[in-house]
C-alpha atoms as a PDB file:
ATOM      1  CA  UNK A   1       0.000   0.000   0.000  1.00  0.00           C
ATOM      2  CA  UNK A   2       1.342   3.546  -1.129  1.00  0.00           C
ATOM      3  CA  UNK A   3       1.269   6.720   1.491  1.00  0.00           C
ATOM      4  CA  UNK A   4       0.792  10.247   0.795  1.00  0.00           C
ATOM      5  CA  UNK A   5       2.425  12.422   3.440  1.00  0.00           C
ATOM      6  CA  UNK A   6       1.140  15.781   3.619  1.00  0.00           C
ATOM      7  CA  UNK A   7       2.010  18.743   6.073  1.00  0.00           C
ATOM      8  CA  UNK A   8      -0.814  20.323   7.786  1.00  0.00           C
ATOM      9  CA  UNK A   9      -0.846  23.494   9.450  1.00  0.00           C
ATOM     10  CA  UNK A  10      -2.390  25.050  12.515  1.00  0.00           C
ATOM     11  CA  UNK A  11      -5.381  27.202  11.002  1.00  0.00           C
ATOM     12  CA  UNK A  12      -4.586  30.113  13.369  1.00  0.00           C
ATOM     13  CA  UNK A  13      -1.878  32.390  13.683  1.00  0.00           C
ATOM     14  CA  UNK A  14      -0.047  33.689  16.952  1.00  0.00           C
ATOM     15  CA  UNK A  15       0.124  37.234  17.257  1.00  0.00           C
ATOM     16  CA  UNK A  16       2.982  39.650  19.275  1.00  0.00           C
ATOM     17  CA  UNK A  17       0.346  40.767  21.717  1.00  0.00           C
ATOM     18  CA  UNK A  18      -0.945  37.230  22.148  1.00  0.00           C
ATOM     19  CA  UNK A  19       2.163  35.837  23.298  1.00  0.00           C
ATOM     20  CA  UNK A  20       3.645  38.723  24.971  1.00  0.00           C
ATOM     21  CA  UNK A  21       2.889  38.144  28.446  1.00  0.00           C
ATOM     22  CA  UNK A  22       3.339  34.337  28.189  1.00  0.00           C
ATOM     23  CA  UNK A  23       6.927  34.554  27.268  1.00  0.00           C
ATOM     24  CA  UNK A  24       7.816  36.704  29.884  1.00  0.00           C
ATOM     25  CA  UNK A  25       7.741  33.671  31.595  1.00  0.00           C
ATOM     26  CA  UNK A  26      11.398  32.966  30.558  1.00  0.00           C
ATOM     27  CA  UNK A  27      13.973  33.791  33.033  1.00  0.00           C
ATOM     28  CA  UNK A  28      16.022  36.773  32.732  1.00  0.00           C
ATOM     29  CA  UNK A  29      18.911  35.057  32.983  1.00  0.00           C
ATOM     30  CA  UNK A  30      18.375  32.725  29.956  1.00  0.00           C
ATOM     31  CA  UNK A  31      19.754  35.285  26.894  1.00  0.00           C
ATOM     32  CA  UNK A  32      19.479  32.384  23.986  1.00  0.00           C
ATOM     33  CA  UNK A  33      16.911  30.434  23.048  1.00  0.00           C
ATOM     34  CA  UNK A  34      16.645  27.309  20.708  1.00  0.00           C
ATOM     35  CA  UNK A  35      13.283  27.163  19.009  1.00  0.00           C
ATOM     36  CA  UNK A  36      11.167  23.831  18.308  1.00  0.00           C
ATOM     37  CA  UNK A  37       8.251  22.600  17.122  1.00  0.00           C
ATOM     38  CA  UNK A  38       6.197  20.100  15.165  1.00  0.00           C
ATOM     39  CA  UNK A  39       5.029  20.222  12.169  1.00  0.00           C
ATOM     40  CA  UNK A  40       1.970  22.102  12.717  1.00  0.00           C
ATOM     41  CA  UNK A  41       3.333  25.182  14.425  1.00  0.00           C
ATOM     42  CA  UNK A  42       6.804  25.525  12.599  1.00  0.00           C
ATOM     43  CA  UNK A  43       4.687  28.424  11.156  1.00  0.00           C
ATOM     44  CA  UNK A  44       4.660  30.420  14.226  1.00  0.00           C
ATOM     45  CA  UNK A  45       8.419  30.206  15.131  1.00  0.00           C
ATOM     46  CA  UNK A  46       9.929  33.555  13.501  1.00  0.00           C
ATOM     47  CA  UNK A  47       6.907  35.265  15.446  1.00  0.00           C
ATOM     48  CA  UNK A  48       8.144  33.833  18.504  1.00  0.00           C
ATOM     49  CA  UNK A  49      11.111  34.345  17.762  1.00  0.00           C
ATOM     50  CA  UNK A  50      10.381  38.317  16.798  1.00  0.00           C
ATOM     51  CA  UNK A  51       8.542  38.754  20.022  1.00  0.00           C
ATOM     52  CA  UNK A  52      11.515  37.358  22.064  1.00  0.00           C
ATOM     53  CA  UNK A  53      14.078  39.463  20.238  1.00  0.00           C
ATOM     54  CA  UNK A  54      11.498  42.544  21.640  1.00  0.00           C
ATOM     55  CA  UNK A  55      12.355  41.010  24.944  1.00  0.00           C
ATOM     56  CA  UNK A  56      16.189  41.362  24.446  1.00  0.00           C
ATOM     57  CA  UNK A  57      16.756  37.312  23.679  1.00  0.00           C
ATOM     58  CA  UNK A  58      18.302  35.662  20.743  1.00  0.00           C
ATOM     59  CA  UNK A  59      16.263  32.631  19.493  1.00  0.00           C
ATOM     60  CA  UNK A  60      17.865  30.243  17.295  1.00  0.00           C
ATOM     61  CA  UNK A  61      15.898  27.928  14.931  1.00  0.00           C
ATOM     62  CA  UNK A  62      18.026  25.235  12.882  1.00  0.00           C
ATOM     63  CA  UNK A  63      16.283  24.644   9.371  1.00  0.00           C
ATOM     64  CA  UNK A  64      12.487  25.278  10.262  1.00  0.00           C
ATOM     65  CA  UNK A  65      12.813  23.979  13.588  1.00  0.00           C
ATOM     66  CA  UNK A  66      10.450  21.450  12.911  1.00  0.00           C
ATOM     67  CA  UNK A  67      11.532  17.735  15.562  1.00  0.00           C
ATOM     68  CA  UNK A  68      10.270  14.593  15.655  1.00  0.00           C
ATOM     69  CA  UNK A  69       9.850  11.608  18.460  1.00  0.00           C
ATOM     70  CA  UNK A  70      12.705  10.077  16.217  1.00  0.00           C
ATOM     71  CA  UNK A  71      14.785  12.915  15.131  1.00  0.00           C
ATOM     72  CA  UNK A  72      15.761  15.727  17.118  1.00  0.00           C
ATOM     73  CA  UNK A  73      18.437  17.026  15.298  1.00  0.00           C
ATOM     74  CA  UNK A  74      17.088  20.705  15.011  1.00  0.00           C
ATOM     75  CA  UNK A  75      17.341  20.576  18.631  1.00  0.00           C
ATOM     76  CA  UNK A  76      20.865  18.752  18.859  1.00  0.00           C
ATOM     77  CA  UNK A  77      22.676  20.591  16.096  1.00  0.00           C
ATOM     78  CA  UNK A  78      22.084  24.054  18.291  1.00  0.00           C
ATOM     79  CA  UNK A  79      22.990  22.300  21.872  1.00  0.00           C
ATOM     80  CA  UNK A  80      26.118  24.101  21.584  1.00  0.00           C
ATOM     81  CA  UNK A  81      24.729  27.760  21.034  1.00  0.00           C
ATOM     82  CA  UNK A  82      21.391  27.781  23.179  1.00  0.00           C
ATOM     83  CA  UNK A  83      20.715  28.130  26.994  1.00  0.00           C
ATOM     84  CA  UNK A  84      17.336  26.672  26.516  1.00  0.00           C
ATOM     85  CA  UNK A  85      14.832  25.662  24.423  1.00  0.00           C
ATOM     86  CA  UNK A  86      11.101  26.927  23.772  1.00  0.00           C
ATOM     87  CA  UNK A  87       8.830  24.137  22.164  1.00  0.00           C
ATOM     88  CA  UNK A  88       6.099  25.198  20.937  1.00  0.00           C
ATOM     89  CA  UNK A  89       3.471  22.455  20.752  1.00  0.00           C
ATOM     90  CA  UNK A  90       0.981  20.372  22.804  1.00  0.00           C
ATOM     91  CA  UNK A  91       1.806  17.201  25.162  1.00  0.00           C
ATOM     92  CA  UNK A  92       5.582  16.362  26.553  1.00  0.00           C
ATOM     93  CA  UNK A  93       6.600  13.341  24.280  1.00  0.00           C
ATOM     94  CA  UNK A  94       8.322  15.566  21.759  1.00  0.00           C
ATOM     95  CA  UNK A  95      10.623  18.016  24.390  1.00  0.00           C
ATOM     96  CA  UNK A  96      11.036  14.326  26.110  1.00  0.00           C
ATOM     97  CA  UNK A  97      12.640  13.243  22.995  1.00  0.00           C
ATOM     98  CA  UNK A  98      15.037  16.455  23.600  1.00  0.00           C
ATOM     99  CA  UNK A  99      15.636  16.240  27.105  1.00  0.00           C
ATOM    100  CA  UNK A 100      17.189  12.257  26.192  1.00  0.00           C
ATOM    101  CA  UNK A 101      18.894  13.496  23.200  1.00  0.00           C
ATOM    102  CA  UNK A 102      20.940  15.868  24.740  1.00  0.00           C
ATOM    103  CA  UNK A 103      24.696  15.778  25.882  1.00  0.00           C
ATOM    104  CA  UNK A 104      23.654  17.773  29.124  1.00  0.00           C
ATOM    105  CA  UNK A 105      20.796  18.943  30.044  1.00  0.00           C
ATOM    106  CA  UNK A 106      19.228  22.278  29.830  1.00  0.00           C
ATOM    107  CA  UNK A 107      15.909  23.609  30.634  1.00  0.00           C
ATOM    108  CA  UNK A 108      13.161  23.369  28.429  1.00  0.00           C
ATOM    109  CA  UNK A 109      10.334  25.153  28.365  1.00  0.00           C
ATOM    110  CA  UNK A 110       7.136  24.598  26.769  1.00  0.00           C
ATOM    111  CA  UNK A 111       4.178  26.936  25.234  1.00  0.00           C
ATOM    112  CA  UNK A 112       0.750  24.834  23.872  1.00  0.00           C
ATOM    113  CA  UNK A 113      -0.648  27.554  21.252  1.00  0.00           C
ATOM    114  CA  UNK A 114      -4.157  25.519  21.328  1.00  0.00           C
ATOM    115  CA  UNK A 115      -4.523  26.276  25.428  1.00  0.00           C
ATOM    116  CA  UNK A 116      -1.862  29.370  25.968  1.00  0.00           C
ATOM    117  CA  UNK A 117      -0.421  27.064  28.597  1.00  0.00           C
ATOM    118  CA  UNK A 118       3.596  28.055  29.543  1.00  0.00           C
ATOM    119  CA  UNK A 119       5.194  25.439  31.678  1.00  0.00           C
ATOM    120  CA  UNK A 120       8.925  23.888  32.049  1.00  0.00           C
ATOM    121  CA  UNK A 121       9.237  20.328  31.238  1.00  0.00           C
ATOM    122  CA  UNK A 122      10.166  19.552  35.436  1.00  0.00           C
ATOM    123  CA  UNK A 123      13.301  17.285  36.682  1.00  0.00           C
ATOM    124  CA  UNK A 124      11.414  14.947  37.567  1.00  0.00           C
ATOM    125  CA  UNK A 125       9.772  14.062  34.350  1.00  0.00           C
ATOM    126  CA  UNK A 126      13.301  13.987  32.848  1.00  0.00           C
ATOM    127  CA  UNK A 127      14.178  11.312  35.522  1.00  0.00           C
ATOM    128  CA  UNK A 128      11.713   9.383  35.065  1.00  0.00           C
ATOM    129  CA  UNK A 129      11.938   9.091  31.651  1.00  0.00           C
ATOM    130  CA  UNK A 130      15.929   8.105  31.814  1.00  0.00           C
ATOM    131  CA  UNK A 131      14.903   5.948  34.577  1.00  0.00           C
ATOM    132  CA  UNK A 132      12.854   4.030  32.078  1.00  0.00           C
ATOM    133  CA  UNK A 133      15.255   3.906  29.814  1.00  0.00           C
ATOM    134  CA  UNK A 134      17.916   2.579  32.161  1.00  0.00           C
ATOM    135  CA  UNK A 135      15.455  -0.146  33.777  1.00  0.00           C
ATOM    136  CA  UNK A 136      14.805  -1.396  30.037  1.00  0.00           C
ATOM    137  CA  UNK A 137      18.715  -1.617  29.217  1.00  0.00           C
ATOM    138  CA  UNK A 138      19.114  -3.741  32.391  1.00  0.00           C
ATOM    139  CA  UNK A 139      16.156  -5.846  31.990  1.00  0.00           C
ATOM    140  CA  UNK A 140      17.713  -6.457  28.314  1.00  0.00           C
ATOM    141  CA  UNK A 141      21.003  -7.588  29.713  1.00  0.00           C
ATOM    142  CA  UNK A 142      19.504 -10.233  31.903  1.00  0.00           C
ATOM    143  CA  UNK A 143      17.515 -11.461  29.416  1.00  0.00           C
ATOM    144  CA  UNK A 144      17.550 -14.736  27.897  1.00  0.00           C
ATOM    145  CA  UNK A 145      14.866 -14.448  25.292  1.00  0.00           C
ATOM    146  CA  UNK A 146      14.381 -11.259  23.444  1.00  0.00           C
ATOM    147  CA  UNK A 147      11.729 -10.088  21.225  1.00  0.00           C
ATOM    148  CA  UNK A 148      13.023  -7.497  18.306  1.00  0.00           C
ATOM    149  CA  UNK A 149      10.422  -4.821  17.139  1.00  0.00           C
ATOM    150  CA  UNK A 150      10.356  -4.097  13.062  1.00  0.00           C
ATOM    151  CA  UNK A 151       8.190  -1.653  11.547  1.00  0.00           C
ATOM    152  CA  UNK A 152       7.163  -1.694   7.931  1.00  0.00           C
ATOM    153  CA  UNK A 153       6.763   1.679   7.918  1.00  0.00           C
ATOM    154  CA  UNK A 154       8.526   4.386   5.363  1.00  0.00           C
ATOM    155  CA  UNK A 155      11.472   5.961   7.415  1.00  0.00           C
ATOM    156  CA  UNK A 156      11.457   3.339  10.402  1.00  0.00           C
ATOM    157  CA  UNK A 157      12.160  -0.141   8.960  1.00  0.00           C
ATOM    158  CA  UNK A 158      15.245  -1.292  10.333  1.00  0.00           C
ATOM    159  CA  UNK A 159      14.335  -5.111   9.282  1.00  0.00           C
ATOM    160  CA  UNK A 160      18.167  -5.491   7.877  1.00  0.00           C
ATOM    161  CA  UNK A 161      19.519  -4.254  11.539  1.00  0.00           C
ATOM    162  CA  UNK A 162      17.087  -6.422  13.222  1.00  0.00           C
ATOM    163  CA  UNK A 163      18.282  -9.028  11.676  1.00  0.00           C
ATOM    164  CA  UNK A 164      22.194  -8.274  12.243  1.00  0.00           C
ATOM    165  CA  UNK A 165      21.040  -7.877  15.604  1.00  0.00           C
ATOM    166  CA  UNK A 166      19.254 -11.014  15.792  1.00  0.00           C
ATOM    167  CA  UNK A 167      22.656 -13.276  14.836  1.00  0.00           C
ATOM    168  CA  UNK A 168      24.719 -10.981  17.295  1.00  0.00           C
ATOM    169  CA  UNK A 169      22.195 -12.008  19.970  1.00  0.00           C
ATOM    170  CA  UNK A 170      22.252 -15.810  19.673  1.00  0.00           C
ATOM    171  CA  UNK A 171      26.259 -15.847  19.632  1.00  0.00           C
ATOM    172  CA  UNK A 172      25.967 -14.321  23.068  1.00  0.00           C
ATOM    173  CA  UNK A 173      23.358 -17.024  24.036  1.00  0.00           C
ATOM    174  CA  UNK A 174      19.939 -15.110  23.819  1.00  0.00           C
ATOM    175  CA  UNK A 175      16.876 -16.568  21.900  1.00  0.00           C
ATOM    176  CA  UNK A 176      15.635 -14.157  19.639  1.00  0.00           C
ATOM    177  CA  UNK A 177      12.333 -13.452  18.013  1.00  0.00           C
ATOM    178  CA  UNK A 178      11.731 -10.400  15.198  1.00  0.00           C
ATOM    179  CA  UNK A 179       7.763  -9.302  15.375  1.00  0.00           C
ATOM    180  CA  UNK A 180       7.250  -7.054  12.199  1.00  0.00           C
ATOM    181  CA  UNK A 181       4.344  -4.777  11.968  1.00  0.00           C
ATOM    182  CA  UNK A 182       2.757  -1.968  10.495  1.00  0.00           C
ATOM    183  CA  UNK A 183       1.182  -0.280  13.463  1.00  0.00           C
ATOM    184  CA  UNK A 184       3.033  -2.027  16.857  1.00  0.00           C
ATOM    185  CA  UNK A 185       0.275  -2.898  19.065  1.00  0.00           C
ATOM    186  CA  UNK A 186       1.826  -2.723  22.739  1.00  0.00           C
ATOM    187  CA  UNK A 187      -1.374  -4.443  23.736  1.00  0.00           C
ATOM    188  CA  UNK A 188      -0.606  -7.799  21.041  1.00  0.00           C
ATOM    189  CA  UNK A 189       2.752  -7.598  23.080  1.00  0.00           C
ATOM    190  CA  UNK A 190       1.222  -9.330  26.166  1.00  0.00           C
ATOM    191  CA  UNK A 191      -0.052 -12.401  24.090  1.00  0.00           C
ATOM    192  CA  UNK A 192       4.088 -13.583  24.484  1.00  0.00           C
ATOM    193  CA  UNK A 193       4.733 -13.765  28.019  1.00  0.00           C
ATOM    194  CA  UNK A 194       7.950 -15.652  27.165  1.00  0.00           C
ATOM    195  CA  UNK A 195       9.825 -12.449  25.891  1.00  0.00           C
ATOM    196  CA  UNK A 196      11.815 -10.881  28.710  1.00  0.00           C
ATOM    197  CA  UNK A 197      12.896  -8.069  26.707  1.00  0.00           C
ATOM    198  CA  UNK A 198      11.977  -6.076  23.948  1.00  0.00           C
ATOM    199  CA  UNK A 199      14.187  -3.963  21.427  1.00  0.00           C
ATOM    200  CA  UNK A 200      12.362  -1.255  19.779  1.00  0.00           C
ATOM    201  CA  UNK A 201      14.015  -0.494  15.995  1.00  0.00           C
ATOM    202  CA  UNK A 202      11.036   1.724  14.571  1.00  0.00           C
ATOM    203  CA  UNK A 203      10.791   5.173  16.181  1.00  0.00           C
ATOM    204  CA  UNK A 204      13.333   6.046  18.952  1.00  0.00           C
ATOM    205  CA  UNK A 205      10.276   7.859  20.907  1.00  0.00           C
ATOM    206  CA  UNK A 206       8.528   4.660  21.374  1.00  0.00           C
ATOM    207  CA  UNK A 207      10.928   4.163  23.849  1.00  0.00           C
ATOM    208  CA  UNK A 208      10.330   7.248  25.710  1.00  0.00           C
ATOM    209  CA  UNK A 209       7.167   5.893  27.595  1.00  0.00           C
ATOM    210  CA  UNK A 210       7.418   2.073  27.014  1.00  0.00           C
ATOM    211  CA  UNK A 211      10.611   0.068  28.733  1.00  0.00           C
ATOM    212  CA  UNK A 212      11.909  -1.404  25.339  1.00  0.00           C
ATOM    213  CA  UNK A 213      15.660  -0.689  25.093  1.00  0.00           C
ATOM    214  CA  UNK A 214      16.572   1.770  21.427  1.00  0.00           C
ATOM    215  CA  UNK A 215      18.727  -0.782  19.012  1.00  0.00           C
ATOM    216  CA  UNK A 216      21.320   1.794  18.902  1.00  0.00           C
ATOM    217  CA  UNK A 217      21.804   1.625  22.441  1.00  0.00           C
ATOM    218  CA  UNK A 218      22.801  -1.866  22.178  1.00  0.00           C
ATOM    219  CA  UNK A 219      26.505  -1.941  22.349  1.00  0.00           C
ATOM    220  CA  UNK A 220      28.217  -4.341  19.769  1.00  0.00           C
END
């Protein structure tokens, strides 16, 4: 079956005054500012970004600043120049994606343009998350039968490493099992009760809020 990807765009726009007071938010001390956002918002960026530069801050947005669950690079390529980062966007799972893709952490602070909301993603949702990710890369080392996640989907299948993966795996003893999917059902997941551990290969952010261990954090 053939896809048709198409952006789609937020049918509102953010204006100066609207944001004003919400931005002010941002502490004085923070001078540069990385901006992100999905796909949806990437319109509103260089008005953020104007309104911040009104406020005395640089903002800094790599390409179109648009990021991903599985690619953060327009976050990463700027860790270097920004204090912080300002994601505009709704829920936590993409400034999560940040926050783990990072060589050290900085604060991240988030704006919803559908609610007005202004929040920091908190230290304790960071820790959490790398707790998760931790826990899964332990419970993968003890295990002796592993399950190995493949999506068929444009951009995420990884069947070729899955399957380098899968040889490395029984050398070192495990029993390994490749599940290949369009859509990964975690609930299908519970129907193999012998698995000990999964490996995700599809989307890197699938990992953020499930305890399956990233492929590329599997060490040769």
């Amino acid at each position: 079956m053939k896809f048709l990807f198409l952006p789609s765009k937020a049918l509102f726009t953010l204006s100066l005054e609207s944001i004003r007071s919400k931005l002010k938010g941002l502490p004085n001390s923070i001078k540069t500012i990385g901006l992100v956002s999905t796909i949806q918002h990437t319109q509103a960026l260089p008005t953020i970004r104007k309104q911040l530069e009104l406020q005395g801050k640089k903002a800094i947005i790599n390409g179109n600043g648009q990021i991903l669950g599985c690619n953060t690079i327009n976050a990463t390529a700027i860790q270097d120049k920004v204090q912080a980062y300002l994601y505009i966007g709704s829920g936590k799972f993409h400034p999560l994606a940040i926050a783990l893709s990072l060589r050290q952490q900085k604060p991240i602070f988030l704006y919803n343009p559908l609610t007005s909301e202004f929040s920091r993603l908190s230290e304790k949702e960071i820790q959490a998350a790398l707790a998760r990710k931790k826990a899964a890369k332990i419970k993968f080392l003890g295990a002796k039968t592993v399950g190995i996640l493949v999506s068929t989907k444009p951009g995420q299948n990884r069947l070729k490493q899955a399957e380098a993966l899968k040889t490395r795996l029984k050398k070192q003893g495990k029993k390994c099992y490749i599940f290949i999917a369009n859509d990964i059902d975690l609930n299908q997941l519970e129907n193999f009760p012998q698995i000990e551990a999964w490996v995700n290969t599809s989307c890197p952010g699938l990992s953020l809020e499930h305890p399956f261990i990233w492929i590329e954090e599997i060490k040769p």
